[in-house]
C-alpha atoms as a PDB file:
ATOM      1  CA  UNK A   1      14.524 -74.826 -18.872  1.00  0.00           C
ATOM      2  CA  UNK A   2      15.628 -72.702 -22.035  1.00  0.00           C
ATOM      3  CA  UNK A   3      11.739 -72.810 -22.836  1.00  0.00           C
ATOM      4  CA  UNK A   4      10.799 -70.526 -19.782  1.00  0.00           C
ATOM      5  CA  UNK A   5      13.487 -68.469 -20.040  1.00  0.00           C
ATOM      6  CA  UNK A   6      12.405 -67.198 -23.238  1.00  0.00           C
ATOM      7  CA  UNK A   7       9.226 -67.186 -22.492  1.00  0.00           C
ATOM      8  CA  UNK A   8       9.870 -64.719 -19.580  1.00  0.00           C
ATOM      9  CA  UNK A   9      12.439 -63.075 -21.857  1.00  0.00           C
ATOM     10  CA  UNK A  10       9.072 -62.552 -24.262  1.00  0.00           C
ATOM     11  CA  UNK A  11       6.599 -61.183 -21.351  1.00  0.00           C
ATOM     12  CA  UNK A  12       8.916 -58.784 -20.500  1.00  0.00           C
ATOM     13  CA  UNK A  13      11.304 -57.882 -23.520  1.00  0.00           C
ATOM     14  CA  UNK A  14      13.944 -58.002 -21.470  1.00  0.00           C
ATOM     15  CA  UNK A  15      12.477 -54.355 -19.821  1.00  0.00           C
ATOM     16  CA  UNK A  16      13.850 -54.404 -16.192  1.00  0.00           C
ATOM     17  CA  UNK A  17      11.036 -51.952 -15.157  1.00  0.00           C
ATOM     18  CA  UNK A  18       8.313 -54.829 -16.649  1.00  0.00           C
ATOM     19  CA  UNK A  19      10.549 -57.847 -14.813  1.00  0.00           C
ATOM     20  CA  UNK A  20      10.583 -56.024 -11.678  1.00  0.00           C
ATOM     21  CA  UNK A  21       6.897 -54.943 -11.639  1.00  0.00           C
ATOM     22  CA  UNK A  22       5.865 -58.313 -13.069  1.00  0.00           C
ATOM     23  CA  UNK A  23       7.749 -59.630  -9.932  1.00  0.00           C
ATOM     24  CA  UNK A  24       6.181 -57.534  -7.523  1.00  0.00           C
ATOM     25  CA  UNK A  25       3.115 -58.973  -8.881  1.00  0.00           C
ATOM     26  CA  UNK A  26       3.738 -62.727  -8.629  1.00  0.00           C
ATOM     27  CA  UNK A  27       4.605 -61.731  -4.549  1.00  0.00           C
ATOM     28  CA  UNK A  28       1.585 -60.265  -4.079  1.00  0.00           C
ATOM     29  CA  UNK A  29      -0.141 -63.304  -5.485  1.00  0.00           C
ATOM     30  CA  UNK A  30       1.240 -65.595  -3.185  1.00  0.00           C
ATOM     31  CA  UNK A  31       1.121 -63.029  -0.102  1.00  0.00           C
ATOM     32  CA  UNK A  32      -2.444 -63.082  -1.257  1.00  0.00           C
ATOM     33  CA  UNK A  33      -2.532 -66.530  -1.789  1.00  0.00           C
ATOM     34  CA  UNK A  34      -1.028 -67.152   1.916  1.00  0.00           C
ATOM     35  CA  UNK A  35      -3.533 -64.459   3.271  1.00  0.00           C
ATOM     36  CA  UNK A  36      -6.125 -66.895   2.296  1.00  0.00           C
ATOM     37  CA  UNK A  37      -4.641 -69.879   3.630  1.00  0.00           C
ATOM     38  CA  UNK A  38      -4.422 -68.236   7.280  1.00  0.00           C
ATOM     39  CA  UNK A  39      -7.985 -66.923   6.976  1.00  0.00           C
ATOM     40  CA  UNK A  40      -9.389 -71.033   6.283  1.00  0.00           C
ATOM     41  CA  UNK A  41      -7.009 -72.080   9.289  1.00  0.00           C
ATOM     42  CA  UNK A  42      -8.442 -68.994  11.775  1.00  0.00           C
ATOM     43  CA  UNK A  43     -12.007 -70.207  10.629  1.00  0.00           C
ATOM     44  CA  UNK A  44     -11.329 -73.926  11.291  1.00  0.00           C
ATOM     45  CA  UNK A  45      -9.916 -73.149  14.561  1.00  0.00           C
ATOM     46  CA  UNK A  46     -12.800 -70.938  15.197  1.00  0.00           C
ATOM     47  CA  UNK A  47     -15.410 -73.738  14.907  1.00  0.00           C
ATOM     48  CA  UNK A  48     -12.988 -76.422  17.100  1.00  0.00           C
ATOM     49  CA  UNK A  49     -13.197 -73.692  19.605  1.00  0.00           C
ATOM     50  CA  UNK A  50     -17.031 -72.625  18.933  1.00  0.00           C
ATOM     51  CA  UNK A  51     -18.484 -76.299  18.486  1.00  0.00           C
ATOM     52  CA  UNK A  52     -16.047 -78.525  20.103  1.00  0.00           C
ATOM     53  CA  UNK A  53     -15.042 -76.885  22.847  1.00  0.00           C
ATOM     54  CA  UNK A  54     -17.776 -74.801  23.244  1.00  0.00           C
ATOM     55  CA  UNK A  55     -16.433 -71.677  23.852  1.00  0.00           C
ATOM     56  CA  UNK A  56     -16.517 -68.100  22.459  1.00  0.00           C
ATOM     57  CA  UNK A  57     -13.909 -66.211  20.162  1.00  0.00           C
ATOM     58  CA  UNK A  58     -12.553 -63.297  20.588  1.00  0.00           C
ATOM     59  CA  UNK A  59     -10.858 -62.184  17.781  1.00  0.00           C
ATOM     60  CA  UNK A  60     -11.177 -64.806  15.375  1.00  0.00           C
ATOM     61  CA  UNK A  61     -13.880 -63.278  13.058  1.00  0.00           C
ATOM     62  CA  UNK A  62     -12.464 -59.651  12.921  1.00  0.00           C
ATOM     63  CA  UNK A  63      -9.060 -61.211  11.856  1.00  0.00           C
ATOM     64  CA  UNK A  64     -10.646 -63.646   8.689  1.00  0.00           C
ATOM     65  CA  UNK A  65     -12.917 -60.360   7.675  1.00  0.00           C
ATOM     66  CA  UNK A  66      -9.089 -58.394   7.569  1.00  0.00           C
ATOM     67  CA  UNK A  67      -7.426 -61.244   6.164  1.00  0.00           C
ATOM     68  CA  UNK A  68      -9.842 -62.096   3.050  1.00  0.00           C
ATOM     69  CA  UNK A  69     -10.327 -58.122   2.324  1.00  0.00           C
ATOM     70  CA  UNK A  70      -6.350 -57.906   2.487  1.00  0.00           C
ATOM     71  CA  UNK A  71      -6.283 -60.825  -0.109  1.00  0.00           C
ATOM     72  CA  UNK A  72      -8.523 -59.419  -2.171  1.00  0.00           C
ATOM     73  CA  UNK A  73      -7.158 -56.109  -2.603  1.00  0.00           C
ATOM     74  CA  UNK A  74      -3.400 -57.234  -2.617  1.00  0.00           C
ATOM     75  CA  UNK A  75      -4.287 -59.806  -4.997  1.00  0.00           C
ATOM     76  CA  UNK A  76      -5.489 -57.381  -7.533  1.00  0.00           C
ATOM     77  CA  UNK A  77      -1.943 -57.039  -9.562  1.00  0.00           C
ATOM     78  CA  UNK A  78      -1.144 -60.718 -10.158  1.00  0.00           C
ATOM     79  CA  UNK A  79      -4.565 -61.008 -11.381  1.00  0.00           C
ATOM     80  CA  UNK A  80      -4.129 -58.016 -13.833  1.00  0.00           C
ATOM     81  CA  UNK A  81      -0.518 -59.952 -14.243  1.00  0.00           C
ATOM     82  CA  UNK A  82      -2.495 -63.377 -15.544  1.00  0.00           C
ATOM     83  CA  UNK A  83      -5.031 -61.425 -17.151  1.00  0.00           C
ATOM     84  CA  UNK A  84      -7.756 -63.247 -14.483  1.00  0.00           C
ATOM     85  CA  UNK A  85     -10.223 -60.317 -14.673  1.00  0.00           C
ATOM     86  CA  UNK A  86     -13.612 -61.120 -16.240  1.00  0.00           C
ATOM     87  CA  UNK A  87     -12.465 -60.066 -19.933  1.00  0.00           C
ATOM     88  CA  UNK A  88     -15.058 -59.401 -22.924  1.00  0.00           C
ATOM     89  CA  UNK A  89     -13.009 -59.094 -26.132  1.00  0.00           C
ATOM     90  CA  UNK A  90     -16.172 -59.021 -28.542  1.00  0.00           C
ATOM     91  CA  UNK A  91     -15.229 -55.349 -29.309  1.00  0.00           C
ATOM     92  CA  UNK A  92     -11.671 -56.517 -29.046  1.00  0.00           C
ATOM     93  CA  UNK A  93     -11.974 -58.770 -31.645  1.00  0.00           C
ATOM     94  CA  UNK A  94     -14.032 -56.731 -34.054  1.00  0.00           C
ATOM     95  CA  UNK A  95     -12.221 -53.781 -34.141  1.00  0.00           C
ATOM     96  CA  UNK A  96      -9.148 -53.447 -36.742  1.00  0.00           C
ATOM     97  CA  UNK A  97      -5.552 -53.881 -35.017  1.00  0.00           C
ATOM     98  CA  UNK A  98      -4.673 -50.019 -35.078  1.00  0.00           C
ATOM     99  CA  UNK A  99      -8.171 -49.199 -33.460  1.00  0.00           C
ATOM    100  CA  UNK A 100      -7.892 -52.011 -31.287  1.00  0.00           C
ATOM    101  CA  UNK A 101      -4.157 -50.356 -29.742  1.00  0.00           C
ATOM    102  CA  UNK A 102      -5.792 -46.951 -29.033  1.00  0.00           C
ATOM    103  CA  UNK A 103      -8.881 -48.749 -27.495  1.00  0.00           C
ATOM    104  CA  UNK A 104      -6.358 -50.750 -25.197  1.00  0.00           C
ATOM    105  CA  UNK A 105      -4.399 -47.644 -24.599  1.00  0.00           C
ATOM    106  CA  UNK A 106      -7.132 -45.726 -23.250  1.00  0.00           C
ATOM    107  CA  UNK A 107      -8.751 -48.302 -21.743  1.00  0.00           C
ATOM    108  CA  UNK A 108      -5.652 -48.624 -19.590  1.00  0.00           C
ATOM    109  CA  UNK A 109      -5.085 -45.144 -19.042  1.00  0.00           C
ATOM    110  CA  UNK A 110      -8.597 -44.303 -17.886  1.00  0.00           C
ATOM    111  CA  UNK A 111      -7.694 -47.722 -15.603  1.00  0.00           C
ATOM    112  CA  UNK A 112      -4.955 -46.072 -14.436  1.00  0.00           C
ATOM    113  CA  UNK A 113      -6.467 -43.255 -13.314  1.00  0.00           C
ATOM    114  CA  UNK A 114      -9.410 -44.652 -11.405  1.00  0.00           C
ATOM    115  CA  UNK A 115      -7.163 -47.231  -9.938  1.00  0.00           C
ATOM    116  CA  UNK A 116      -4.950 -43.488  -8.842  1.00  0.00           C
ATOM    117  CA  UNK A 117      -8.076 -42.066  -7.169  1.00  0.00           C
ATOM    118  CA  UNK A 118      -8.296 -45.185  -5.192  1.00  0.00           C
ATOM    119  CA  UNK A 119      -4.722 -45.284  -4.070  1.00  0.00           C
ATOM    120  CA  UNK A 120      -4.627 -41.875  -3.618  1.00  0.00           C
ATOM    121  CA  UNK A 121      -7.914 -42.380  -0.585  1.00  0.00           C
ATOM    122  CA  UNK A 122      -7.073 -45.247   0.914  1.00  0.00           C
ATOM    123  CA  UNK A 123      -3.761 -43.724   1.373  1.00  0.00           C
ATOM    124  CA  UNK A 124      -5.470 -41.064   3.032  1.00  0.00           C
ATOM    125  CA  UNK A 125      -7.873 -43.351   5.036  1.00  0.00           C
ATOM    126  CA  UNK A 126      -5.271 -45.085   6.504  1.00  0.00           C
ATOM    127  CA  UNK A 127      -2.632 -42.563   7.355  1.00  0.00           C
ATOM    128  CA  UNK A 128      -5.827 -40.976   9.426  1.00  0.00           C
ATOM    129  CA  UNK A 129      -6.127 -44.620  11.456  1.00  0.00           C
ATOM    130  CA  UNK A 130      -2.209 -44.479  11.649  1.00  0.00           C
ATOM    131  CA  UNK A 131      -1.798 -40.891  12.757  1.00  0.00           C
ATOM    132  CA  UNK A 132      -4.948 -41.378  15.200  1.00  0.00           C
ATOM    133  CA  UNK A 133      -4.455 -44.009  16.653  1.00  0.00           C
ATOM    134  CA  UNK A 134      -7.778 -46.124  15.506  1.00  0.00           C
ATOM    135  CA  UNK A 135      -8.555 -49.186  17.301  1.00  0.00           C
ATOM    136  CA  UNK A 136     -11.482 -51.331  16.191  1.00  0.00           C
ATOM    137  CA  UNK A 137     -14.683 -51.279  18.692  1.00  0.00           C
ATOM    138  CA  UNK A 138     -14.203 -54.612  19.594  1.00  0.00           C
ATOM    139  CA  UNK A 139     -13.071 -56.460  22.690  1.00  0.00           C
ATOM    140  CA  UNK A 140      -9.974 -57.505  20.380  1.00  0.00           C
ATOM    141  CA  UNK A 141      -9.380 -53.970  19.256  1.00  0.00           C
ATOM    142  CA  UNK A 142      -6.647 -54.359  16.866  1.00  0.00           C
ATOM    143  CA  UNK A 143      -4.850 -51.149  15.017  1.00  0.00           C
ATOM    144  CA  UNK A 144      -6.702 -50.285  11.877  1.00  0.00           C
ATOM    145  CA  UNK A 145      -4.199 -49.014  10.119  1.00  0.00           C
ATOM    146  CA  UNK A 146      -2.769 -52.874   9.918  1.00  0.00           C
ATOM    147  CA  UNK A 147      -5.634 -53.968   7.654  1.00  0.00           C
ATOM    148  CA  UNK A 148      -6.839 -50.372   6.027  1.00  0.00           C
ATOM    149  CA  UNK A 149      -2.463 -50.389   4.837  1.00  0.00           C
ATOM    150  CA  UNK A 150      -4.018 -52.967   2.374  1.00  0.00           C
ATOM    151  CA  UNK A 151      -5.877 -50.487   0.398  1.00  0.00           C
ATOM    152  CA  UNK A 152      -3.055 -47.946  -0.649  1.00  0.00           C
ATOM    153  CA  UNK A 153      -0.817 -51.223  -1.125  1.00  0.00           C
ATOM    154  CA  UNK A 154      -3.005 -52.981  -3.509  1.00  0.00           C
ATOM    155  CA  UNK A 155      -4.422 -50.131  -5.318  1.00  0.00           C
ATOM    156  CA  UNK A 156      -0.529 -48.773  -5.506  1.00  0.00           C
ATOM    157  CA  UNK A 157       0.353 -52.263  -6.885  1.00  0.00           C
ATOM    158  CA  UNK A 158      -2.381 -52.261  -9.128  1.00  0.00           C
ATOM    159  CA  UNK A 159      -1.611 -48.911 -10.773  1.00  0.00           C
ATOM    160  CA  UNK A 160       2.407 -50.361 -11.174  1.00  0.00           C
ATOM    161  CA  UNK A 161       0.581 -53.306 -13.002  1.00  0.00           C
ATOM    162  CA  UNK A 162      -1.643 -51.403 -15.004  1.00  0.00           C
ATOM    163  CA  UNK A 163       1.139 -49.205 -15.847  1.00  0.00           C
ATOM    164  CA  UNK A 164       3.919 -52.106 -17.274  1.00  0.00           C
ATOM    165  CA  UNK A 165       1.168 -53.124 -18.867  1.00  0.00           C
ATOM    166  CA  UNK A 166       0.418 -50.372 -20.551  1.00  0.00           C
ATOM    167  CA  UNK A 167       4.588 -50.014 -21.324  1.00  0.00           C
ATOM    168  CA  UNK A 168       4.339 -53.733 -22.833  1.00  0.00           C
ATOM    169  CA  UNK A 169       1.863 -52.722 -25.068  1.00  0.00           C
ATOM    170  CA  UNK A 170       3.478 -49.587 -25.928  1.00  0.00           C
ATOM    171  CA  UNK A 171       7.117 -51.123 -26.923  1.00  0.00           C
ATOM    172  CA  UNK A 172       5.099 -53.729 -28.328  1.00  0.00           C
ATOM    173  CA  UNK A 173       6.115 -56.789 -26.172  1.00  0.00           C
ATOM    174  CA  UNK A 174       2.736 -57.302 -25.163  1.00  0.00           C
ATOM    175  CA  UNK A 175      -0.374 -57.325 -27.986  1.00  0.00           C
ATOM    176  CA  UNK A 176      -3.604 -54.877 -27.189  1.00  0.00           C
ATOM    177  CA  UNK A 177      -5.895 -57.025 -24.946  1.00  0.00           C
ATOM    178  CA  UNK A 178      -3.732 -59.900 -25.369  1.00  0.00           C
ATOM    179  CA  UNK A 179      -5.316 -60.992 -28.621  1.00  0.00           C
ATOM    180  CA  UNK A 180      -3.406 -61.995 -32.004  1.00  0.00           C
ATOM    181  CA  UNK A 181      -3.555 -60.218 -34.963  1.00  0.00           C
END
């Protein structure tokens, strides 16, 4: 038990901000995680109904299409937690260690920013489904703004992410790409 304790004590530092953010993270891994689990069951019970029962579905489709995009985007922080991201560390690894902490710095900063612009349009694409009342075009016709709210969330996630992990690297409790010296 002592074992994980420090060794959340040494992702963080002790930094509330990075515990709390680092939390946030880990809940939308499993929300993601969950997300996933409901879009398998939806498709299973899609092809009882489809090629057992032979009947059509209604909504089934639309919902799994939400439900895996949803994952997907809120499921972009805990991977950026766990470091799950296709990394290259060639350059990384070449570089000397002072070189290599501006080249993480910027890296995340320019991350940062794209990751902003992102947040900053999906917000805007779905406060215009909220405030105008989109429906989808189908005979379900659910709200949009219930799966487009997935875009500013996980982008807005992503940037807190980005951001303690750019403060970890910055009070030094985390090393530039993750790599030893």
């Amino acid at each position: 038990m002592a074992g994980q304790s420090s060794a959340k004590e040494f992702e963080t530092g002790g930094n509330p901000f990075l515990k709390f953010i680092g939390t946030l993270s880990m809940i939308s891994g499993w929300l993601s995680a969950a997300m996933i689990v409901i879009a398998v069951a939806i498709t299973c019970q899609m092809i009882f109904i489809r090629f057992i029962l032979n009947q059509s579905t209604i909504w089934q489709t639309e919902a799994v299409i939400y439900l895996v995009i949803g994952a997907t985007l809120i499921g972009l922080p805990y991977v950026q937690k766990v470091r799950g991201h296709v990394n290259v560390d060639l350059i990384p690894l070449s570089l000397p260690k002072s070189i290599r902490f501006g080249l993480a710095v910027v890296t995340l900063t320019v991350s940062m920013a794209i990751v902003a612009v992102m947040f900053w349009h999906g917000y805007e694409y779905w406060h215009f489904a909220f405030e105008r009342g989109w429906r989808s075009d189908t005979v379900w016709g659910p709200p949009l703004w219930i799966p487009y709210m997935a875009l500013p969330l996980g982008f807005g996630l992503f940037f807190l992410q980005l951001l303690a992990d750019l403060i970890a690297i910055l009070l030094k409790v985390d090393k530039p790409f993750g790599l030893e010296d």
